[in-house]
N, C-alpha and C. Protein backbone atom coordinates (compact mmCIF):
# COMPACT_ATOMS: atom_id res chain seq x y z
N UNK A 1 41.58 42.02 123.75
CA UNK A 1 41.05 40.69 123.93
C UNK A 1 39.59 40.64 123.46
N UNK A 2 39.33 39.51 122.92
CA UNK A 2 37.58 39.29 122.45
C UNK A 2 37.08 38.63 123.64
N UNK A 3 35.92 39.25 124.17
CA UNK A 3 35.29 39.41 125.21
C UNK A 3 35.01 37.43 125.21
N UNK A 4 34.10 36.70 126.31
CA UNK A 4 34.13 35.62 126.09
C UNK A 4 32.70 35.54 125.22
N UNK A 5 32.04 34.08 124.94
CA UNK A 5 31.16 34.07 124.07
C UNK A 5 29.84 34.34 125.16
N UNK A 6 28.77 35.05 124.99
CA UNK A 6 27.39 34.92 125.47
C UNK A 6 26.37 33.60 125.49
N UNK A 7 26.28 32.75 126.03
CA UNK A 7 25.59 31.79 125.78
C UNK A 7 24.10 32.43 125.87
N UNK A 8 23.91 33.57 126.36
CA UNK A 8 22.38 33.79 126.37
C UNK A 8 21.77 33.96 124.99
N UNK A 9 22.97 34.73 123.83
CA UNK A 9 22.17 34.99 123.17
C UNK A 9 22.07 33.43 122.17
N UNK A 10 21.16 33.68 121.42
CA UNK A 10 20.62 32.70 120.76
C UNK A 10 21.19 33.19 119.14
N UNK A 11 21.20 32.24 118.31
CA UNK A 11 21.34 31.77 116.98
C UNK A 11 20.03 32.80 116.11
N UNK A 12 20.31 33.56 115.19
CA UNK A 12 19.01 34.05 114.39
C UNK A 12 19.40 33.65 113.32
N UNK A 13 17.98 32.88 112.79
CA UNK A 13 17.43 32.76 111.62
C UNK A 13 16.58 33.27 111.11
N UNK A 14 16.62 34.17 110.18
CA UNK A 14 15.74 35.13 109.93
C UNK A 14 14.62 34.65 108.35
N UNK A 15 13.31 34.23 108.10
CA UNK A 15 12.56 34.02 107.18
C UNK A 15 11.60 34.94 107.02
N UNK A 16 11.27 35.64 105.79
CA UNK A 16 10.35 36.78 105.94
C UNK A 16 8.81 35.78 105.80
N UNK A 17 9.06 34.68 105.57
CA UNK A 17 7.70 33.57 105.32
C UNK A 17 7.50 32.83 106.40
N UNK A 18 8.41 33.21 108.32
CA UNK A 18 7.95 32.22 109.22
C UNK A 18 7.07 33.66 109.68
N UNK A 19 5.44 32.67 109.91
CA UNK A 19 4.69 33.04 110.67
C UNK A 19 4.85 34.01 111.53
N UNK A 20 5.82 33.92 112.21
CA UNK A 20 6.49 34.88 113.64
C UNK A 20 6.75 36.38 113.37
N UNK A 21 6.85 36.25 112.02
CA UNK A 21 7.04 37.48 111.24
C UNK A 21 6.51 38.75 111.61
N UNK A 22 6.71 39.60 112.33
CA UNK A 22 5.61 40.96 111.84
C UNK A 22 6.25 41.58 110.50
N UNK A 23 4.46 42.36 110.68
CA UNK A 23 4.74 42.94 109.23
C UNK A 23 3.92 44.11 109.44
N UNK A 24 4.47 45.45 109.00
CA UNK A 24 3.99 46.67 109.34
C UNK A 24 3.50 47.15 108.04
N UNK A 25 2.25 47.89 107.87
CA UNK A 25 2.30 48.72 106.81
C UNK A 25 2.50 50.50 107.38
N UNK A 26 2.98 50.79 106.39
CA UNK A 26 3.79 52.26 106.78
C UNK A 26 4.28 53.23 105.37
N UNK A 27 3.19 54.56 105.27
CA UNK A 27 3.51 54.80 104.33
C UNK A 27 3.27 54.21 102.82
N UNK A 28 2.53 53.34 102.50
CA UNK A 28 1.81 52.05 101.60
C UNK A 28 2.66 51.16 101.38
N UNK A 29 4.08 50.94 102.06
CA UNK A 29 5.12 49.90 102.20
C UNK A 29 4.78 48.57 103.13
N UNK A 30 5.22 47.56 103.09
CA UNK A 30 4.94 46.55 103.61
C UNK A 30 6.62 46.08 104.45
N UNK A 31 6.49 46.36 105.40
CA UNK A 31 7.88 46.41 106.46
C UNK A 31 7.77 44.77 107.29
N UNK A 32 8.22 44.03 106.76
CA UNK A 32 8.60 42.53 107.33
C UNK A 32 9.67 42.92 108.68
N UNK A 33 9.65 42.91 109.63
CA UNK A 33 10.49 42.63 110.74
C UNK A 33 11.37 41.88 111.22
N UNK A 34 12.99 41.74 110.38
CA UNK A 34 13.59 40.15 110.13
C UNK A 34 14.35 40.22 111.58
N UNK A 35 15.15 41.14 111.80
CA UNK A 35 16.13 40.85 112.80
C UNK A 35 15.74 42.30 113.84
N UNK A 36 15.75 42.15 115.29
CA UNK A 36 15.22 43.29 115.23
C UNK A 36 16.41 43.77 116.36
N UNK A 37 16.49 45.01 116.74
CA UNK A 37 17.95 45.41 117.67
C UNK A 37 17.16 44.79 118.82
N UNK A 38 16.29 44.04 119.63
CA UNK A 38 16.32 43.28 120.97
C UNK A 38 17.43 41.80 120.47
N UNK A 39 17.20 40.97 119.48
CA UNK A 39 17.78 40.05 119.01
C UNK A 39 19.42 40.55 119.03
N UNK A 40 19.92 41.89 118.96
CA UNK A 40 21.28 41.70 118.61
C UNK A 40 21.94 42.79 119.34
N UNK A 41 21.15 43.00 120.53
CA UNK A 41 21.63 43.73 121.49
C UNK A 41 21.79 44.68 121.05
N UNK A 42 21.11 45.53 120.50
CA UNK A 42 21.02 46.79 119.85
C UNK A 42 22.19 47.06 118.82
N UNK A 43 22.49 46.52 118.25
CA UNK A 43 23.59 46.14 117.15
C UNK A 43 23.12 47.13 116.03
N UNK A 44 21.93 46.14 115.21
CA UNK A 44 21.36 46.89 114.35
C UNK A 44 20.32 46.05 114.03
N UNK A 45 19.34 46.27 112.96
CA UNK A 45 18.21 45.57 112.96
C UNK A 45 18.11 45.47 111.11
N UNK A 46 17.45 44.25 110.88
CA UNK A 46 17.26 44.38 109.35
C UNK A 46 15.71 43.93 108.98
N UNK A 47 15.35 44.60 107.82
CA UNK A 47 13.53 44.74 107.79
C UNK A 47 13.91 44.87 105.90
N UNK A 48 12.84 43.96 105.96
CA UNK A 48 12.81 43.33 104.10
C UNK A 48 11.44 44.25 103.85
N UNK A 49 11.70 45.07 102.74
CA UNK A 49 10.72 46.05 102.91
C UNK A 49 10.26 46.08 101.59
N UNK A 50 8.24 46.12 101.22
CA UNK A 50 8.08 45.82 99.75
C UNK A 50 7.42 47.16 99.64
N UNK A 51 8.03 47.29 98.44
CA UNK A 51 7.67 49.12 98.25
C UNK A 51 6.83 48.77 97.06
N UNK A 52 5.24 49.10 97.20
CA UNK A 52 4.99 49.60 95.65
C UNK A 52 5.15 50.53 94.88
N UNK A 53 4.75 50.16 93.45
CA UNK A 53 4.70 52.12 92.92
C UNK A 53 4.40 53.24 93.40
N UNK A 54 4.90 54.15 93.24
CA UNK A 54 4.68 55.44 94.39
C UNK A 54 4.79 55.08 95.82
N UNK A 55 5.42 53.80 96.03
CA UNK A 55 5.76 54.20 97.64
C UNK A 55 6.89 54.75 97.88
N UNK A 56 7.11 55.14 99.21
CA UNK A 56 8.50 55.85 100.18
C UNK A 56 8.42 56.48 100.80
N UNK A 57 9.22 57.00 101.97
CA UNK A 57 8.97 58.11 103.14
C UNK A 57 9.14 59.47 102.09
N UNK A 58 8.72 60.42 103.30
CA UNK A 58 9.24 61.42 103.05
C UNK A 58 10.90 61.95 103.11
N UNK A 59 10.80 62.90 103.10
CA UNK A 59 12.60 62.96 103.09
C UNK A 59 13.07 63.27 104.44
N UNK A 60 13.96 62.90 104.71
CA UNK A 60 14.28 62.44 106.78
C UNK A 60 15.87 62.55 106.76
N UNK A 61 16.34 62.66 107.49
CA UNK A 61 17.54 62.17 108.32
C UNK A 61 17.16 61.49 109.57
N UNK A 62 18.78 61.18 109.54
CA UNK A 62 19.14 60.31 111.07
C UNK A 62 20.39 60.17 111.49
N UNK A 63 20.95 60.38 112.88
CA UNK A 63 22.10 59.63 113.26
C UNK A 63 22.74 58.46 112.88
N UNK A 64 22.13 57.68 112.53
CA UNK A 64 22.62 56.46 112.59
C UNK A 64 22.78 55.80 110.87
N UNK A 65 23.55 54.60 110.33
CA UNK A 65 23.67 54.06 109.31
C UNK A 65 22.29 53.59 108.60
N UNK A 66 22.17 53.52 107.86
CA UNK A 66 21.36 53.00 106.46
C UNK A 66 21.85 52.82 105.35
N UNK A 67 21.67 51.13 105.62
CA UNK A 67 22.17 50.02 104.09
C UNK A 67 20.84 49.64 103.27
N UNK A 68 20.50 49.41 102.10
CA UNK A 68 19.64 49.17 101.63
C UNK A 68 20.74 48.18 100.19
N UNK A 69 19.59 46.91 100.35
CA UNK A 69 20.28 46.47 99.49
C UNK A 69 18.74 45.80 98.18
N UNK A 70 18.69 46.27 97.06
CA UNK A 70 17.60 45.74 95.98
C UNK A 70 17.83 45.00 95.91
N UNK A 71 16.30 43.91 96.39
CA UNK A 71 16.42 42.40 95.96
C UNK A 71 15.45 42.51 94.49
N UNK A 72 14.89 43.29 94.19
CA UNK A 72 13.57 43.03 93.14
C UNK A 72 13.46 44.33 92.73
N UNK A 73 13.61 44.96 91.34
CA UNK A 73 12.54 46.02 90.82
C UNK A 73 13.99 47.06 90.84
N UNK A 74 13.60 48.51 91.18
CA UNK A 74 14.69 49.61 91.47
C UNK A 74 13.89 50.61 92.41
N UNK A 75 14.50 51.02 92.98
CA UNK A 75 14.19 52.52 94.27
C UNK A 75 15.18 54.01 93.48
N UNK A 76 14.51 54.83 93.61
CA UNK A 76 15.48 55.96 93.02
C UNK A 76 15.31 56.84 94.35
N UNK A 77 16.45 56.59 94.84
CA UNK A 77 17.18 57.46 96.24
C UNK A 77 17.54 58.75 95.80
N UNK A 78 16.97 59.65 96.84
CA UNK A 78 17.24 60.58 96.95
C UNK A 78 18.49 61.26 97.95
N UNK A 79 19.30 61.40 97.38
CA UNK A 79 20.73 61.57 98.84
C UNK A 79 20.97 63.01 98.57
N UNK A 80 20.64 63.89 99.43
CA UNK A 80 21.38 65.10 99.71
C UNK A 80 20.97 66.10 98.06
N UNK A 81 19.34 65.42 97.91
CA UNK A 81 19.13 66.47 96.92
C UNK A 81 19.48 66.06 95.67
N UNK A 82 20.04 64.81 95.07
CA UNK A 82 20.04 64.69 93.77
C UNK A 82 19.62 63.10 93.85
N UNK A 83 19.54 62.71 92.62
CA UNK A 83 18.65 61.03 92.72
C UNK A 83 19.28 60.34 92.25
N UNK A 84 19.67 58.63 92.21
CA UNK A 84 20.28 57.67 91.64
C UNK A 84 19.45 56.59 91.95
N UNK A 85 19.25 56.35 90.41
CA UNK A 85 18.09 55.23 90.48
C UNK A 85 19.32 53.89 91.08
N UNK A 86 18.64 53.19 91.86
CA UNK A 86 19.69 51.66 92.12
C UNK A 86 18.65 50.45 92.00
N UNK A 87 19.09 49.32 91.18
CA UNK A 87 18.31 48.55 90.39
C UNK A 87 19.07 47.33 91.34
N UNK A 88 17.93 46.13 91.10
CA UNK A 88 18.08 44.78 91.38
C UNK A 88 19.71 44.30 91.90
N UNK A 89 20.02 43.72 92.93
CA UNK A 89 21.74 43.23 92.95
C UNK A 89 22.89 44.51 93.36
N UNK A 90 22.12 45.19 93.52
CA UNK A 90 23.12 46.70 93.92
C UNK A 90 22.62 47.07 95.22
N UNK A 91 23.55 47.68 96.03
CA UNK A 91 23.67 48.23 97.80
C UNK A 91 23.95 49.36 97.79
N UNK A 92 23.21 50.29 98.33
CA UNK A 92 23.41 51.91 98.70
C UNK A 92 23.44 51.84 100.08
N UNK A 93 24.67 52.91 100.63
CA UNK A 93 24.50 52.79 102.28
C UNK A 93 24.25 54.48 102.30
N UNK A 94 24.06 54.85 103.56
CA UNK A 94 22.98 56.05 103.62
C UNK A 94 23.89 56.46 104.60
N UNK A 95 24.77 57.45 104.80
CA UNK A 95 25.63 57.97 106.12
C UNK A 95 24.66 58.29 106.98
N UNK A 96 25.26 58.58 108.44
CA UNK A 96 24.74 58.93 109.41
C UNK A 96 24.45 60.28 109.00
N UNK A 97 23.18 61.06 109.59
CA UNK A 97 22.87 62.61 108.95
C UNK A 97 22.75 62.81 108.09
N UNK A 98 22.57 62.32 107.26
CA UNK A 98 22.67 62.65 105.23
C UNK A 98 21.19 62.74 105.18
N UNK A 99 20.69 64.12 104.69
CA UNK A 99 19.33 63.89 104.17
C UNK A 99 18.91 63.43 103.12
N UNK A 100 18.02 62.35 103.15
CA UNK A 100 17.55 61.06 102.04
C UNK A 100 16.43 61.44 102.01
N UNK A 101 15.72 60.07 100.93
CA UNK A 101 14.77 59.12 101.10
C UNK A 101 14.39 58.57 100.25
N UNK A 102 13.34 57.72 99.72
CA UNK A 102 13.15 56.79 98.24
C UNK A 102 12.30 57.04 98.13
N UNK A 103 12.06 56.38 97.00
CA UNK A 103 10.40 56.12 95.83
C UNK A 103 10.90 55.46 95.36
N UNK A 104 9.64 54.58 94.88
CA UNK A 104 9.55 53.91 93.78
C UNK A 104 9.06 54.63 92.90
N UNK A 105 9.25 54.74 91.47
CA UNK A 105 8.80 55.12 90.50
C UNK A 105 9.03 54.32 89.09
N UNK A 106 8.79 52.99 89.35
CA UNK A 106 9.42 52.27 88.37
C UNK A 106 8.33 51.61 87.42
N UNK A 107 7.12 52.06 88.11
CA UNK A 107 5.82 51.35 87.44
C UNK A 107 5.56 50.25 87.72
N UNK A 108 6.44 49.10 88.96
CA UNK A 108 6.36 47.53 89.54
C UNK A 108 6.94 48.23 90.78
N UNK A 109 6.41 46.86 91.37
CA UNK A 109 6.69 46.68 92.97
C UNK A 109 8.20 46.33 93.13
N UNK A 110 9.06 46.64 94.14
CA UNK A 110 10.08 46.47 94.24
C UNK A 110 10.37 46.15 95.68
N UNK A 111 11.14 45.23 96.16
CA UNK A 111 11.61 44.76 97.38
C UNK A 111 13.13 45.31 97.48
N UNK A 112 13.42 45.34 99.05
CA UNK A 112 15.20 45.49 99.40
C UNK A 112 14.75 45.37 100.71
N UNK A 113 16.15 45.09 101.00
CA UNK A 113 16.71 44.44 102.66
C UNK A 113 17.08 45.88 103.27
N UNK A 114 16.65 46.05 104.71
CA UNK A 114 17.39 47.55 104.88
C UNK A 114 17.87 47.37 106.38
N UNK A 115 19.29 47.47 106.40
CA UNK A 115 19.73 47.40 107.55
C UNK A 115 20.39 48.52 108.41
N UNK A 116 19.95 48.97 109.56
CA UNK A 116 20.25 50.11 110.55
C UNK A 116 20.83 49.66 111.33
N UNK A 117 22.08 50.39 111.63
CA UNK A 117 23.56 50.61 112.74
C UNK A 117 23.29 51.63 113.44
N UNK A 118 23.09 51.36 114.89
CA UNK A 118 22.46 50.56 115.21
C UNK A 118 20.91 50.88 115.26
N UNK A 119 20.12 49.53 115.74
CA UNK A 119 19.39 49.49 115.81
C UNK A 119 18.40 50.61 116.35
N UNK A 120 17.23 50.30 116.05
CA UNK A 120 15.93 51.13 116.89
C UNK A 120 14.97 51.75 115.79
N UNK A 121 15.52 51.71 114.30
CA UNK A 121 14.29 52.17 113.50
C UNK A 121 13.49 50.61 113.53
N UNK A 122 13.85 49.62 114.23
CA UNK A 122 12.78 48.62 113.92
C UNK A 122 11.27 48.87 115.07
N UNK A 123 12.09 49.27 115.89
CA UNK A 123 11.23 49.77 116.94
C UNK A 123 10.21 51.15 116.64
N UNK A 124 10.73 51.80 116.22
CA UNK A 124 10.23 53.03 115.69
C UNK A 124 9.23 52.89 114.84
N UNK A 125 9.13 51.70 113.41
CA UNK A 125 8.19 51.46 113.02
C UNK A 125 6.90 50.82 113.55
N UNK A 126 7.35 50.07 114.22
CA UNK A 126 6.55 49.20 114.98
C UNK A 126 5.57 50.12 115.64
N UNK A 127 6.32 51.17 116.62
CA UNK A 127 5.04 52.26 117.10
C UNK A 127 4.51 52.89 115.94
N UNK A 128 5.06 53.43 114.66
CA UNK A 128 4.04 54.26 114.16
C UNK A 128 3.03 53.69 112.72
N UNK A 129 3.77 52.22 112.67
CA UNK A 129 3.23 51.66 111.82
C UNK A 129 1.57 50.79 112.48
N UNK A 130 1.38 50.21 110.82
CA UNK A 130 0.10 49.12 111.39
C UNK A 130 0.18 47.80 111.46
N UNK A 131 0.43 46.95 112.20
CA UNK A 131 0.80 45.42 111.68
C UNK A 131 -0.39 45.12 111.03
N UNK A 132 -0.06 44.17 110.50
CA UNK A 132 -0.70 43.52 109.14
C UNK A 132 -0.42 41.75 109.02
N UNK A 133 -1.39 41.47 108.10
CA UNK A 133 -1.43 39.87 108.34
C UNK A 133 0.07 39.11 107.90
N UNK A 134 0.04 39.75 106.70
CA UNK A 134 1.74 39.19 105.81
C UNK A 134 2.26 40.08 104.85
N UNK A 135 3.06 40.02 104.18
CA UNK A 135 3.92 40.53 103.23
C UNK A 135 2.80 40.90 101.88
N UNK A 136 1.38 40.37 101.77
CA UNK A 136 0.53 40.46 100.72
C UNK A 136 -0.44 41.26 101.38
N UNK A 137 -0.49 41.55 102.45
CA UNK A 137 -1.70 42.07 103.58
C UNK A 137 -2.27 43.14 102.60
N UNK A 138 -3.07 43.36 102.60
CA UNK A 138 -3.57 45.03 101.87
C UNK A 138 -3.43 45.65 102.71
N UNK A 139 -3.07 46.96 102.88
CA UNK A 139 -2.91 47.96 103.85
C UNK A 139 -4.44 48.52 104.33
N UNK A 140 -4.16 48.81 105.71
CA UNK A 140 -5.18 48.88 106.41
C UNK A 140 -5.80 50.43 105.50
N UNK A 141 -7.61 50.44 105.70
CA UNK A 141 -8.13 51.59 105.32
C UNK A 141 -8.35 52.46 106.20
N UNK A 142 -7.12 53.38 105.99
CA UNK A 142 -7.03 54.69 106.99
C UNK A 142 -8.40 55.84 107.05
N UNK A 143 -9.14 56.29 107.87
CA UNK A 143 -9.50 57.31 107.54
C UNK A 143 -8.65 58.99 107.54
N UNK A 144 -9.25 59.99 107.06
CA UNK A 144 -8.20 61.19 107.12
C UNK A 144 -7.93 61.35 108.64
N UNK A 145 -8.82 61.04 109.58
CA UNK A 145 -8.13 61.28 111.05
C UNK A 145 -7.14 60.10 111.63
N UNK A 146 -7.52 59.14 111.04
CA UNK A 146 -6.32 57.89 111.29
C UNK A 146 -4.96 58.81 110.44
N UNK A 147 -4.87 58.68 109.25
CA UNK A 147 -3.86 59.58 108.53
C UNK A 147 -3.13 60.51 109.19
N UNK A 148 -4.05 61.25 110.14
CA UNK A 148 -3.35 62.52 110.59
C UNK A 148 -2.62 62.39 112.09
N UNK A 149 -3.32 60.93 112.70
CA UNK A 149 -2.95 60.63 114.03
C UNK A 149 -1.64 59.56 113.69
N UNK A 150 -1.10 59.36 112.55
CA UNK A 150 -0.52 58.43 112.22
C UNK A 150 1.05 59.65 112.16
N UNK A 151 0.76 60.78 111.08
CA UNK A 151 1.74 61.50 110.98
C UNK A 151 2.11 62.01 111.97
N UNK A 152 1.54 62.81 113.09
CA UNK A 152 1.31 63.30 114.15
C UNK A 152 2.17 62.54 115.61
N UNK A 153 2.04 60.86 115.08
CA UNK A 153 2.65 60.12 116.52
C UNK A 153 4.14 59.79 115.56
N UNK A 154 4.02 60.20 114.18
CA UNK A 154 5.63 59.59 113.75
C UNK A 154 6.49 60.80 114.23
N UNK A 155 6.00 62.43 113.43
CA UNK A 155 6.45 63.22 114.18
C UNK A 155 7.03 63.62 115.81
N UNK A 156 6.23 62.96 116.42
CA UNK A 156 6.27 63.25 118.05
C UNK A 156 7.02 61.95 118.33
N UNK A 157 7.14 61.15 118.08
CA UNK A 157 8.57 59.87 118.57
C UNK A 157 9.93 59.85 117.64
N UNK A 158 9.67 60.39 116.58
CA UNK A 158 11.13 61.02 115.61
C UNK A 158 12.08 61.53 116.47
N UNK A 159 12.17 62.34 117.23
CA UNK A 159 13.57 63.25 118.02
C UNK A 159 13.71 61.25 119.07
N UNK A 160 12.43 60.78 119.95
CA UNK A 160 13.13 59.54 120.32
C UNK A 160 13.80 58.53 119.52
N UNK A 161 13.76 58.42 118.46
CA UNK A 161 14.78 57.62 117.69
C UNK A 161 15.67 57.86 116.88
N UNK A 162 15.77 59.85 117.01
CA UNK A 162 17.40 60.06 116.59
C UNK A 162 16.95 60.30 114.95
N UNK A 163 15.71 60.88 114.57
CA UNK A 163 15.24 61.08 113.20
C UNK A 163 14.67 62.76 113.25
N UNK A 164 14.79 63.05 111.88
CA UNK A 164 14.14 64.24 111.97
C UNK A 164 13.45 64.22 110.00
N UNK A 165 11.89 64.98 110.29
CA UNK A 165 11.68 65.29 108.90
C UNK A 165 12.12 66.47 108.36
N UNK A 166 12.25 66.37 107.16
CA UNK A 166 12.72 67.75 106.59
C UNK A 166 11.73 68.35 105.50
């Protein structure tokens, strides 16, 4: 049987241009906050993410799903040690545990939608990132001890959200 309907939860509309928006910088990426796992009962969360040249994490795993879908430019993913560039209109999903991660290396800025099953990397950024004014924000000017207190608190909340660096 399908459970009955929730009237608590509410309707999401998600705009990376309403005000309400956070927006993290992380890594020299610009992380918009569209849907986040409080909104969907820990479902999963989706974050419109603008990567410039030479941006991307390092290389990581995780428990949980990762969809990435290119709205603008190309990301060349790294999955399990070999690379596939994926360009504009194309979706890569990321298994649970699979060691990844991206760059840009395309010489332009590139955008994609990235959605986690379930949720909690929205949360995760949020602690180790910096919010920022908007999607154009310049990233905050770190000093090397900001830098190092930055890697330092991603490291030490990673095992809480089911991530590990490699």
């Amino acid at each position: 049987m399908i459970p009955a309907d929730d009237p608590a939860r509410s309707l999401t509309v998600a705009n990376p241009d309403d005000p309400a928006t956070t927006y993290i910088s992380l890594v020299g990426n610009t992380y918009a906050m569209l849907i986040t796992g409080e909104q969907t009962n820990g479902a999963y969360c989706l974050i419109d993410m603008r990567v410039p040249d030479g941006g991307g994490p390092p290389p990581h795993r995780h428990d949980f799903e990762e969809m990435f879908t290119i709205l603008e430019g190309e990301i060349e993913f790294t999955f399990r040690g070999e690379k596939h560039t994926v360009r504009a209109g194309s979706t890569i999903n990321i298994p649970a545990n699979a060691p990844h991660n991206f760059r840009n290396v395309s010489g332009a800025p590139a955008r994609m939608l990235c959605m986690c099953t379930p949720a909690g990397q929205d949360e995760y950024f949020m602690r180790i990132g910096d919010v920022v004014a908007g999607a154009d924000a310049p990233p905050p000017q770190l000093s090397p001890d900001d830098l190092a207190e930055r890697r330092r608190r991603a490291a030490e909340l990673a095992p809480l959200y089911r991530s590990e660096f490699l």
